[in-house]
Protein backbone atom coordinates (compact mmCIF):
# COMPACT_ATOMS: atom_id res chain seq x y z
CA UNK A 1 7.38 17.17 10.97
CA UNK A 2 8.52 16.85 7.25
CA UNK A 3 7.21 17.74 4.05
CA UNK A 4 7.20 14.12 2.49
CA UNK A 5 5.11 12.71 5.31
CA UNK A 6 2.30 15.81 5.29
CA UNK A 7 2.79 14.94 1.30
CA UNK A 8 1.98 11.04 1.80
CA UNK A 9 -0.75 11.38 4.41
CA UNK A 10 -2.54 13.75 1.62
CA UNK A 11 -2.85 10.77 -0.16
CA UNK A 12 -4.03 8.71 2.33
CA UNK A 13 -7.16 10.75 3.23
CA UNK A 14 -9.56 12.35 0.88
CA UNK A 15 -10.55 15.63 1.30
CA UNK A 16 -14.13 14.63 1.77
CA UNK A 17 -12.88 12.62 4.72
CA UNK A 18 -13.59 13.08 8.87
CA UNK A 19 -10.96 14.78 10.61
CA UNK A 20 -10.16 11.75 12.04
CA UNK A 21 -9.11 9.90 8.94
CA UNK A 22 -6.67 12.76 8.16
CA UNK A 23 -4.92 12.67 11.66
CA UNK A 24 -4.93 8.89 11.61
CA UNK A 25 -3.35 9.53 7.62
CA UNK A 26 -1.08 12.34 9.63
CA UNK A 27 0.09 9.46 12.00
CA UNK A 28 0.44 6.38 9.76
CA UNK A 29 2.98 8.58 7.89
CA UNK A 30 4.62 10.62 10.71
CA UNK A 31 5.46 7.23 12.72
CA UNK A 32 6.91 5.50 10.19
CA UNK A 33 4.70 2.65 9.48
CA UNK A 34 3.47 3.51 6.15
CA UNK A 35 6.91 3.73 5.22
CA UNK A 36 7.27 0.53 6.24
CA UNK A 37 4.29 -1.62 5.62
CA UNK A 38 4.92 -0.59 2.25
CA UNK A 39 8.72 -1.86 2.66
CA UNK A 40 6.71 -5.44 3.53
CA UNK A 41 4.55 -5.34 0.71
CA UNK A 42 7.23 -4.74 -1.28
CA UNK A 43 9.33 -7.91 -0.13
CA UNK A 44 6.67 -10.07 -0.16
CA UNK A 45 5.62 -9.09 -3.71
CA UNK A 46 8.90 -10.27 -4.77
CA UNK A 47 9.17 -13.34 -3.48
CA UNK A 48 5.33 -13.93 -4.78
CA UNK A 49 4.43 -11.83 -7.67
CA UNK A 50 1.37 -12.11 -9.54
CA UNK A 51 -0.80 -12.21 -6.33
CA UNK A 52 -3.80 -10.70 -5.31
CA UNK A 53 -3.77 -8.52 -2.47
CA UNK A 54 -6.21 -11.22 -0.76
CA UNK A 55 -3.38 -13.97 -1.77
CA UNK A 56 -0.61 -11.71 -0.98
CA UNK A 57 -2.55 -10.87 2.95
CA UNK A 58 -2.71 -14.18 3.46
CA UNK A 59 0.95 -15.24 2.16
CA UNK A 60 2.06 -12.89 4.42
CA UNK A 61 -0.28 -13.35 7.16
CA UNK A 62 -0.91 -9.79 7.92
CA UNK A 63 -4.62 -7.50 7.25
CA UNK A 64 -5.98 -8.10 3.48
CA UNK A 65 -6.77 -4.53 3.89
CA UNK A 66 -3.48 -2.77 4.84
CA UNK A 67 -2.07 -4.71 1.61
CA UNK A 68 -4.77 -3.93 -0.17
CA UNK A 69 -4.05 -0.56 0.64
CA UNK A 70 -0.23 -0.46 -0.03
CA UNK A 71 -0.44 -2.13 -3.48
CA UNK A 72 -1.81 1.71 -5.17
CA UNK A 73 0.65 3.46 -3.12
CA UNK A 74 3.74 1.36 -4.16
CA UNK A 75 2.02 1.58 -7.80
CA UNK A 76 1.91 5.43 -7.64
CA UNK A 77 5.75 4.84 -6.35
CA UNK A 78 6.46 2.81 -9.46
CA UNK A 79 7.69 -0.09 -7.94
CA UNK A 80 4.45 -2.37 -8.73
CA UNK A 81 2.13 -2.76 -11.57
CA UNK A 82 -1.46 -4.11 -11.92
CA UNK A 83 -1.59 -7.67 -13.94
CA UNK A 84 -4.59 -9.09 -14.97
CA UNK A 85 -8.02 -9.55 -13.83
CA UNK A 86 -8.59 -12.30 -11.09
CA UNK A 87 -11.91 -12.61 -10.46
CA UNK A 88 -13.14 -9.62 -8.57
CA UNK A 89 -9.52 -8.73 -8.00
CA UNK A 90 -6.36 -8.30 -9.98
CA UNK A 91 -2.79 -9.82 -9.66
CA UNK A 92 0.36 -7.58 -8.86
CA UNK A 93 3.48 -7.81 -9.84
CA UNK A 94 6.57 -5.78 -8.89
CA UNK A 95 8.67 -3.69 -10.96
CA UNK A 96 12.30 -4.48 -12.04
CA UNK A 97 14.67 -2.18 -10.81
């Protein structure tokens, strides 16, 4: 195991949370997939920007939640930013490179 994925699963689970949220943290990292449902995100912000995570999730036709989760990460990555209000939500856009 690495440092950088022990790094982004402490960001994934609170330190208030079950054991069980910090494994499954431990795992999303350690396999890969956070890596790379972030990767999707990503791509999909692109070619839509200004969505919602709702509108992006359904754009993309995966889990409103796991983009809904994604979205801070990439933000605390610096490759999207918060818009405006939307309702209860707010729109994302991705960050020029």
């Amino acid at each position: 195991m690495t440092e950088l994925p022990l790094f982004e699963a402490a960001h994934l689970a609170r330190a208030t949370d079950p054991p069980s949220s910090k494994r499954a943290a431990r795992r999303l990292t350690t396999s890969g997939r956070h890596k790379s449902q972030k990767a999707r995100v990503l791509r999909a912000l692109r070619d839509y920007p200004g969505l919602t995570s709702k509108e992006l999730a359904l754009a993309m036709g995966e889990d409103r939640y796991m983009v809904a989760r994604r979205l801070p990460d990439l933000e605390r990555d610096g490759k999207v930013e918060k818009g405006s209000d939307h309702g209860d939500d707010v729109t994302w856009w991705p960050v020029e490179e």
